[in-house]
PDB file of N, CA and C in Angstrom:
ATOM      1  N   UNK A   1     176.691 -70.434 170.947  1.00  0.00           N
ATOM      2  CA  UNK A   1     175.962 -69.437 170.188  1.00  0.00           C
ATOM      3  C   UNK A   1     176.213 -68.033 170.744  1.00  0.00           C
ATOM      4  N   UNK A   2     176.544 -67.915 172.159  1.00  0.00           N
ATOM      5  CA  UNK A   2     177.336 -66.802 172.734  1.00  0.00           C
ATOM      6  C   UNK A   2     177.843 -66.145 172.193  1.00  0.00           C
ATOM      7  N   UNK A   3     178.745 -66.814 172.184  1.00  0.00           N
ATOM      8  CA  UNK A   3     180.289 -66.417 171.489  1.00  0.00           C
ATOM      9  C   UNK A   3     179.840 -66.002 169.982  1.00  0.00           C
ATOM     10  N   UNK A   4     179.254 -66.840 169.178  1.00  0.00           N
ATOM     11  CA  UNK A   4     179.167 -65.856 167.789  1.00  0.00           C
ATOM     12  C   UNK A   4     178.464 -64.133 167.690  1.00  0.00           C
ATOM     13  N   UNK A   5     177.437 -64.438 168.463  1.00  0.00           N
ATOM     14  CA  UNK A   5     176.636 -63.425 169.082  1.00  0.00           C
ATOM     15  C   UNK A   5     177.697 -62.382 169.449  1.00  0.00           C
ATOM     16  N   UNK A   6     178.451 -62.212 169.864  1.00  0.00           N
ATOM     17  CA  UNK A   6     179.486 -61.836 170.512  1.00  0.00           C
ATOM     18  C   UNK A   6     180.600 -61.282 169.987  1.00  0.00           C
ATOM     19  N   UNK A   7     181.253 -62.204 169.032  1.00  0.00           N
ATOM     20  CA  UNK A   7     182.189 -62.056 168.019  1.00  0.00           C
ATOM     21  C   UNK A   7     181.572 -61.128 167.018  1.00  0.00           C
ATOM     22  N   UNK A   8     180.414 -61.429 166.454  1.00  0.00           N
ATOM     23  CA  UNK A   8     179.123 -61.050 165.429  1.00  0.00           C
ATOM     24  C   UNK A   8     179.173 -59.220 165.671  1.00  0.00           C
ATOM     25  N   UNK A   9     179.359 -58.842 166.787  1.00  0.00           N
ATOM     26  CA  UNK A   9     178.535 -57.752 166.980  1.00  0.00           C
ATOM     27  C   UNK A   9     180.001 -56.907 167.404  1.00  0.00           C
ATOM     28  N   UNK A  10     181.104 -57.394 168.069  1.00  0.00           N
ATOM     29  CA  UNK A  10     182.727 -56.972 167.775  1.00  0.00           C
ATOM     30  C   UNK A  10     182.688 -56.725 166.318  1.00  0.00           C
ATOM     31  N   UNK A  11     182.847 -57.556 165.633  1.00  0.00           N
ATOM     32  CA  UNK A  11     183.138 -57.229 164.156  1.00  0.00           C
ATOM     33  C   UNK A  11     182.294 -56.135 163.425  1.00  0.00           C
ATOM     34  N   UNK A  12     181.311 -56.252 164.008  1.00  0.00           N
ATOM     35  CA  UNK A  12     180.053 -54.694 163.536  1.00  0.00           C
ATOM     36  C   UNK A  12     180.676 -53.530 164.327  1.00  0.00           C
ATOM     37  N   UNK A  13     180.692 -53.530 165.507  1.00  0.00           N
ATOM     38  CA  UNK A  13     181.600 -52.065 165.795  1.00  0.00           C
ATOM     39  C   UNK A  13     183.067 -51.681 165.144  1.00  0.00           C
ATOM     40  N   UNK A  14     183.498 -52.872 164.805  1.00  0.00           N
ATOM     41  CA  UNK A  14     185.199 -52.549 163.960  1.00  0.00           C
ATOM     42  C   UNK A  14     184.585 -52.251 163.063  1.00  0.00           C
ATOM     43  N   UNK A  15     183.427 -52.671 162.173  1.00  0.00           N
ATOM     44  CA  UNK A  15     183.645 -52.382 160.421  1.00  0.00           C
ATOM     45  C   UNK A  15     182.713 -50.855 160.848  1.00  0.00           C
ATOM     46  N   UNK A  16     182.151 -50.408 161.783  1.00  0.00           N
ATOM     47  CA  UNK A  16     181.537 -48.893 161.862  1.00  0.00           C
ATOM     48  C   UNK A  16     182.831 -48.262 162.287  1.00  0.00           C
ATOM     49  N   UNK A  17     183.788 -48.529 162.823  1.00  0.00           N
ATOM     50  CA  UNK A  17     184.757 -47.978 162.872  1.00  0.00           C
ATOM     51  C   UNK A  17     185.661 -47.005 161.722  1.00  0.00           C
ATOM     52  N   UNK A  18     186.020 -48.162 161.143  1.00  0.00           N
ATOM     53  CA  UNK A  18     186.350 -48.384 160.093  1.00  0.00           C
ATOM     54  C   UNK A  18     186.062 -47.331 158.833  1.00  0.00           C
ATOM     55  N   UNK A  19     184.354 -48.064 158.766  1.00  0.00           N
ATOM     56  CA  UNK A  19     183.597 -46.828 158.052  1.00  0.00           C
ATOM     57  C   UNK A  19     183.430 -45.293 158.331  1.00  0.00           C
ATOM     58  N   UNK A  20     183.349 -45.053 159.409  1.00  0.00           N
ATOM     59  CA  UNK A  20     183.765 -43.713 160.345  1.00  0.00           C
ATOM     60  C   UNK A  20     185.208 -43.308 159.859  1.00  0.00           C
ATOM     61  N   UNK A  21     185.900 -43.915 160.081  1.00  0.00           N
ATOM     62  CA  UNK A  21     187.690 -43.239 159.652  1.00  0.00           C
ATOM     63  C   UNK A  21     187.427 -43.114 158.271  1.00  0.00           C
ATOM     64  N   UNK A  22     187.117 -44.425 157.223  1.00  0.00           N
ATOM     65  CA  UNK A  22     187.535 -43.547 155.951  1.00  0.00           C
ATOM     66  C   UNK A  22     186.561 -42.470 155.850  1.00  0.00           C
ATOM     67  N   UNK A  23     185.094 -42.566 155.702  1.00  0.00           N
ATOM     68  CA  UNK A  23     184.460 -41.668 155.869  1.00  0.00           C
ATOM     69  C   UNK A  23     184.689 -39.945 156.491  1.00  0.00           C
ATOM     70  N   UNK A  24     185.717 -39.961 157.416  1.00  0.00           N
ATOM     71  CA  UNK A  24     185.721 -38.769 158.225  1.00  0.00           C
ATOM     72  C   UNK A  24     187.372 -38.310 157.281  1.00  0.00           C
ATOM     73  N   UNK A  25     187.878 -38.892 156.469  1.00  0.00           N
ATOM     74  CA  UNK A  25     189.318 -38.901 156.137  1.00  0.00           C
ATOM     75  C   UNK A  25     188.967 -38.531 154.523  1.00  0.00           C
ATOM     76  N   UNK A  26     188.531 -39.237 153.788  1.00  0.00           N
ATOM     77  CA  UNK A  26     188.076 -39.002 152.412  1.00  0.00           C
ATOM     78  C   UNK A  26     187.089 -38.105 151.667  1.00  0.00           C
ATOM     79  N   UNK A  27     185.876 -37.795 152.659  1.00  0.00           N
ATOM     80  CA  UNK A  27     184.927 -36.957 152.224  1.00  0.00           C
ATOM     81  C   UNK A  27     185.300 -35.694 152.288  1.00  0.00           C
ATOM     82  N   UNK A  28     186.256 -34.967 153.506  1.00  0.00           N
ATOM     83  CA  UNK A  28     186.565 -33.742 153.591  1.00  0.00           C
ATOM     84  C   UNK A  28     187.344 -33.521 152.174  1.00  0.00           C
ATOM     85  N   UNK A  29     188.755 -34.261 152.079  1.00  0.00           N
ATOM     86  CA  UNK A  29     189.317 -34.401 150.611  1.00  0.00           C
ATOM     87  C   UNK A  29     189.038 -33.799 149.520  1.00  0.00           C
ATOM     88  N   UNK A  30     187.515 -34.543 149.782  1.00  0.00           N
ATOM     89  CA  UNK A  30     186.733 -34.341 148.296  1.00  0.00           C
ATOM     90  C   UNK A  30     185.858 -32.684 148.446  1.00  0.00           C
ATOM     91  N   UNK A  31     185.898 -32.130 149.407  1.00  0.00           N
ATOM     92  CA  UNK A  31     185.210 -31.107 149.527  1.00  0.00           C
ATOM     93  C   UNK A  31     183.894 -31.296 150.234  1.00  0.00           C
ATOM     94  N   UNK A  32     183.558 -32.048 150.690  1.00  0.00           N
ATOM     95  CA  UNK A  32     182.230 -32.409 151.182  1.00  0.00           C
ATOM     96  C   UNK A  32     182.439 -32.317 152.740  1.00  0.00           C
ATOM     97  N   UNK A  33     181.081 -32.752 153.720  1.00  0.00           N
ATOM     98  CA  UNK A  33     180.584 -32.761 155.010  1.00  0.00           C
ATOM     99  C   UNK A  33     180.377 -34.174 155.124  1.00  0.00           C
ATOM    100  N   UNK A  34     180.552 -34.490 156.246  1.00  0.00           N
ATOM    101  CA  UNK A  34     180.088 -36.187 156.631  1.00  0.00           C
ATOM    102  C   UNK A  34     178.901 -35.810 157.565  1.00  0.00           C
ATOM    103  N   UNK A  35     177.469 -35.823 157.476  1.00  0.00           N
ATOM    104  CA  UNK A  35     176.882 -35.415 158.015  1.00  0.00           C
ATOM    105  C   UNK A  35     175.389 -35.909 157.326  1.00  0.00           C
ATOM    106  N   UNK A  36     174.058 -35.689 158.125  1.00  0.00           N
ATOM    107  CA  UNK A  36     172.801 -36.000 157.856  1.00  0.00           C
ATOM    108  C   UNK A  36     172.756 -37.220 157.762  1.00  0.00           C
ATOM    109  N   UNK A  37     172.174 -37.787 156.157  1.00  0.00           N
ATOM    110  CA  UNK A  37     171.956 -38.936 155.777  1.00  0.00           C
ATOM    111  C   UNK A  37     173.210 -40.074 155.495  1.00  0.00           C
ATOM    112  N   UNK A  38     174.256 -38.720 154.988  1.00  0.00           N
ATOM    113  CA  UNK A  38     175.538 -39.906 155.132  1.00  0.00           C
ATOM    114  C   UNK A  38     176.088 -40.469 156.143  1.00  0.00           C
ATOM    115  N   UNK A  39     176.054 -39.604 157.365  1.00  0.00           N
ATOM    116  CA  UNK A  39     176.536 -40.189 158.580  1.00  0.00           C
ATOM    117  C   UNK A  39     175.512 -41.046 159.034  1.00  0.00           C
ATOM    118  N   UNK A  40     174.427 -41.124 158.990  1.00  0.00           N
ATOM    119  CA  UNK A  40     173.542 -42.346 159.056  1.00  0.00           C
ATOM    120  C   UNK A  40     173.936 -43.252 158.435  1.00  0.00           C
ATOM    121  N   UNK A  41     174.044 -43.406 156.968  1.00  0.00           N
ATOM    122  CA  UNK A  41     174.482 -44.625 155.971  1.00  0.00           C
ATOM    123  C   UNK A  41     175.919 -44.839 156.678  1.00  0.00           C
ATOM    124  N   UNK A  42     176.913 -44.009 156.652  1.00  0.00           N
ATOM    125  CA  UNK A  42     178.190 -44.822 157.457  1.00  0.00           C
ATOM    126  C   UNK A  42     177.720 -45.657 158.638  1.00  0.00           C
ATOM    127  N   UNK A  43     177.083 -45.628 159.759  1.00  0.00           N
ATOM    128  CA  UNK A  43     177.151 -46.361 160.652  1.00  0.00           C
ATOM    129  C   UNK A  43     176.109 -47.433 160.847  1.00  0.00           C
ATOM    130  N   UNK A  44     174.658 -46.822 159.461  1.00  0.00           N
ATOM    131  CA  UNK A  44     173.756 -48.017 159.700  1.00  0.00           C
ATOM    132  C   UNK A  44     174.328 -49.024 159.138  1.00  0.00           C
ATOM    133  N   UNK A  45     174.606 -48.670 157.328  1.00  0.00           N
ATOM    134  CA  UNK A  45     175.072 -49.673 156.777  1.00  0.00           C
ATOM    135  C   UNK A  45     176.342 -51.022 157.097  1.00  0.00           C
ATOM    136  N   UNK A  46     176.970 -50.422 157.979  1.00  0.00           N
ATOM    137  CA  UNK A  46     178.022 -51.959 158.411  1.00  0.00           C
ATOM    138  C   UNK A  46     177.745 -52.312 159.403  1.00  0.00           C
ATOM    139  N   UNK A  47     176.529 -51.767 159.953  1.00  0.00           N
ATOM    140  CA  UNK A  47     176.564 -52.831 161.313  1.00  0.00           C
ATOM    141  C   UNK A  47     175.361 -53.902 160.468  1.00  0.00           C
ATOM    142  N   UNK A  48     174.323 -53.224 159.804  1.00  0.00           N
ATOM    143  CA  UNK A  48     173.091 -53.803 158.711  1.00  0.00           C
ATOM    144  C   UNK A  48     174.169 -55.333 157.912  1.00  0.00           C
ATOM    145  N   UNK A  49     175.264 -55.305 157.814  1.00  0.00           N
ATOM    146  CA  UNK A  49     175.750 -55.697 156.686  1.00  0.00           C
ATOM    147  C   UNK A  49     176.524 -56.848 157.687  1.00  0.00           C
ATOM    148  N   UNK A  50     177.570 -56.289 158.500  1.00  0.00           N
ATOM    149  CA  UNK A  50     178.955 -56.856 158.796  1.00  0.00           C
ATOM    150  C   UNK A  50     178.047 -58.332 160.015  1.00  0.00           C
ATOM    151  N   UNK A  51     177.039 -57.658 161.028  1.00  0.00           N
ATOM    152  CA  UNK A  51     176.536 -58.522 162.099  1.00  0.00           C
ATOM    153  C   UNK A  51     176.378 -59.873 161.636  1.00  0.00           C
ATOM    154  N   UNK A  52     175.125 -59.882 160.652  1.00  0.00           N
ATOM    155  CA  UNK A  52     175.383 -61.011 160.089  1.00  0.00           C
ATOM    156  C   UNK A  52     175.668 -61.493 159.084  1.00  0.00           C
ATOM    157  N   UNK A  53     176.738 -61.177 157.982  1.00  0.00           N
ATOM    158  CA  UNK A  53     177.214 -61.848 157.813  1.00  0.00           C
ATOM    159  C   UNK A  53     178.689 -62.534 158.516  1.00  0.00           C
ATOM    160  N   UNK A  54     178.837 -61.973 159.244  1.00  0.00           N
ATOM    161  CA  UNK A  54     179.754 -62.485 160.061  1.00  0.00           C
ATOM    162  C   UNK A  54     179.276 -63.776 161.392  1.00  0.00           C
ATOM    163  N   UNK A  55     178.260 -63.384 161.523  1.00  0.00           N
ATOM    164  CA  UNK A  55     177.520 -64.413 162.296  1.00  0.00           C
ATOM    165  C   UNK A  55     177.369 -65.893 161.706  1.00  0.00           C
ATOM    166  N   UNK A  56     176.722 -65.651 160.395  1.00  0.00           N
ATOM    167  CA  UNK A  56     176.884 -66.668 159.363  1.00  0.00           C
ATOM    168  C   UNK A  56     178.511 -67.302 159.446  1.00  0.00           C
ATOM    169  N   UNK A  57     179.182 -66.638 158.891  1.00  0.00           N
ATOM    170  CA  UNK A  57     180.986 -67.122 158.655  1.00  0.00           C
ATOM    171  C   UNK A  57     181.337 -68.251 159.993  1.00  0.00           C
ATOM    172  N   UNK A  58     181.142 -67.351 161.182  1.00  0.00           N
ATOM    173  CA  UNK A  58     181.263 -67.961 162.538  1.00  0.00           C
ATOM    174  C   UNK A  58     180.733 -69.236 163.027  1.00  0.00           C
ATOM    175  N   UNK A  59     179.409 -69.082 162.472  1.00  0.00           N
ATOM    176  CA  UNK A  59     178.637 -70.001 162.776  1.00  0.00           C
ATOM    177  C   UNK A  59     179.332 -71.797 161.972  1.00  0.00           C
ATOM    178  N   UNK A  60     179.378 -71.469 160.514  1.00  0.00           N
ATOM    179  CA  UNK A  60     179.559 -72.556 159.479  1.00  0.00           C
ATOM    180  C   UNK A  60     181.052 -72.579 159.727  1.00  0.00           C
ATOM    181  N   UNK A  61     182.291 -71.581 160.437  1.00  0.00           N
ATOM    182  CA  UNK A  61     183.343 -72.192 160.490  1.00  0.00           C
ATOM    183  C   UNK A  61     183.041 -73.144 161.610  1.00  0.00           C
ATOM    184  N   UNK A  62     182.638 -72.445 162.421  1.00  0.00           N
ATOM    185  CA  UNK A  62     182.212 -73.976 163.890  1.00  0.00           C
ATOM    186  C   UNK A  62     181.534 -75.257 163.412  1.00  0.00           C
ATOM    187  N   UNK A  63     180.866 -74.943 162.233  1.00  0.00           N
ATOM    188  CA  UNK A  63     180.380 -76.408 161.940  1.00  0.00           C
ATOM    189  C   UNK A  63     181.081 -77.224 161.054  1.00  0.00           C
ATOM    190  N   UNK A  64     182.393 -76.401 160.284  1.00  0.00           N
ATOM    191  CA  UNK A  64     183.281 -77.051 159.620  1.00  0.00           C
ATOM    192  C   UNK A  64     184.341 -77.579 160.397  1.00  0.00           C
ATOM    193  N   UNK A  65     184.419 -77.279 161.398  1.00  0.00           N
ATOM    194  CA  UNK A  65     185.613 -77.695 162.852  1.00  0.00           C
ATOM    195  C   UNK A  65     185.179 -78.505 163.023  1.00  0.00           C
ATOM    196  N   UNK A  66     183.800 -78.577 163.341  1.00  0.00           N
ATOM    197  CA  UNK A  66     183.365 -79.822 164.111  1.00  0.00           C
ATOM    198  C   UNK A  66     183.307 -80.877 163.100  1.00  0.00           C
ATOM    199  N   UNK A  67     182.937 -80.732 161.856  1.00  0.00           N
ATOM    200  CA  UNK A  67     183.143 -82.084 161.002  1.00  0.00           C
ATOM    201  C   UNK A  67     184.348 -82.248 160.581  1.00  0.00           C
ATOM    202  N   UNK A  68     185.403 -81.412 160.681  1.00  0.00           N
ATOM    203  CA  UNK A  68     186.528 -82.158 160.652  1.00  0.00           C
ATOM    204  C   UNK A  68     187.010 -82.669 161.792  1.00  0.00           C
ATOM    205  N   UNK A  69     186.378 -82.380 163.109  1.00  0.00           N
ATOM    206  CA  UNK A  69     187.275 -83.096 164.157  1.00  0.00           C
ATOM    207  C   UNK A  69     186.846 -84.451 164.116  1.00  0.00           C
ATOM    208  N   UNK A  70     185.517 -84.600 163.782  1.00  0.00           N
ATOM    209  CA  UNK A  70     185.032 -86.109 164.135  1.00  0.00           C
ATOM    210  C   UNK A  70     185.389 -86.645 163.072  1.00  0.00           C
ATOM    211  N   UNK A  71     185.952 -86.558 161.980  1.00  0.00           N
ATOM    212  CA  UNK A  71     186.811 -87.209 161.228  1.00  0.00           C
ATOM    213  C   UNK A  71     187.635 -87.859 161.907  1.00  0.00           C
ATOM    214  N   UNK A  72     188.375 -87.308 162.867  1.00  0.00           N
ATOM    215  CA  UNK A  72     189.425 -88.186 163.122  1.00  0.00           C
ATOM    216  C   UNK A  72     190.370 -87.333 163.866  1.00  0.00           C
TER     217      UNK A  72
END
Protein backbone atom coordinates (compact mmCIF):
# COMPACT_ATOMS: atom_id res chain seq x y z
CA UNK A 1 0.00 0.00 0.00
CA UNK A 2 3.33 2.04 0.22
CA UNK A 3 4.18 1.92 -2.90
CA UNK A 4 0.73 3.06 -4.35
CA UNK A 5 0.75 5.82 -1.83
CA UNK A 6 3.87 6.65 -3.35
CA UNK A 7 3.46 6.12 -6.97
CA UNK A 8 -0.17 7.98 -6.27
CA UNK A 9 1.37 11.16 -5.20
CA UNK A 10 4.61 10.98 -8.07
CA UNK A 11 1.97 11.00 -10.59
CA UNK A 12 0.18 14.16 -8.82
CA UNK A 13 3.39 16.18 -8.91
CA UNK A 14 3.98 15.15 -12.80
CA UNK A 15 0.33 15.98 -13.78
CA UNK A 16 0.92 19.67 -11.61
CA UNK A 17 3.79 19.80 -13.60
CA UNK A 18 2.47 19.35 -16.51
CA UNK A 19 -0.43 21.63 -15.78
CA UNK A 20 2.09 24.40 -14.82
CA UNK A 21 3.95 24.12 -18.37
CA UNK A 22 0.90 24.21 -20.49
CA UNK A 23 -0.59 26.68 -18.33
CA UNK A 24 2.58 29.02 -18.17
CA UNK A 25 3.04 28.35 -22.25
CA UNK A 26 -0.63 28.87 -23.56
CA UNK A 27 -2.22 31.53 -21.42
CA UNK A 28 0.47 34.19 -22.20
CA UNK A 29 -0.38 33.27 -26.11
CA UNK A 30 -3.70 34.09 -25.52
CA UNK A 31 -2.98 37.43 -23.91
CA UNK A 32 -3.70 36.61 -20.43
CA UNK A 33 -1.74 36.24 -16.75
CA UNK A 34 -1.46 32.85 -15.01
CA UNK A 35 -2.10 34.12 -11.73
CA UNK A 36 -4.75 34.41 -8.58
CA UNK A 37 -7.47 31.93 -8.89
CA UNK A 38 -6.06 30.31 -11.99
CA UNK A 39 -2.83 29.49 -10.62
CA UNK A 40 -4.66 27.96 -7.76
CA UNK A 41 -6.98 25.85 -10.16
CA UNK A 42 -3.68 24.75 -12.12
CA UNK A 43 -2.10 23.15 -9.19
CA UNK A 44 -5.17 22.33 -6.94
CA UNK A 45 -7.02 20.73 -9.60
CA UNK A 46 -4.47 17.74 -10.66
CA UNK A 47 -3.23 16.91 -7.65
CA UNK A 48 -7.51 16.93 -6.43
CA UNK A 49 -7.91 14.73 -9.56
CA UNK A 50 -4.61 12.74 -10.65
CA UNK A 51 -3.79 11.30 -6.55
CA UNK A 52 -6.54 9.31 -6.63
CA UNK A 53 -7.42 8.33 -9.37
CA UNK A 54 -4.29 6.97 -9.91
CA UNK A 55 -4.25 5.34 -6.59
CA UNK A 56 -7.37 3.56 -7.66
CA UNK A 57 -5.60 2.34 -11.26
CA UNK A 58 -2.57 1.09 -9.00
CA UNK A 59 -4.34 -0.38 -6.59
CA UNK A 60 -6.90 -2.74 -9.07
CA UNK A 61 -3.81 -3.26 -11.45
CA UNK A 62 -2.17 -5.09 -8.29
CA UNK A 63 -5.27 -6.90 -7.80
CA UNK A 64 -5.51 -7.89 -11.43
CA UNK A 65 -1.73 -9.31 -11.20
CA UNK A 66 -2.50 -11.05 -8.45
CA UNK A 67 -5.52 -12.90 -9.95
CA UNK A 68 -3.82 -13.63 -12.80
CA UNK A 69 -0.83 -15.04 -11.13
CA UNK A 70 -2.77 -17.51 -9.08
CA UNK A 71 -4.23 -18.67 -12.15
CA UNK A 72 -1.40 -20.34 -12.92
Amino acid sequence: MRRIVEKSILTGLLSVFASLALSFIIVPLLGGQVAGAGLFMTIFCPLAISIPASALHFKRFLSTLRALLSLG
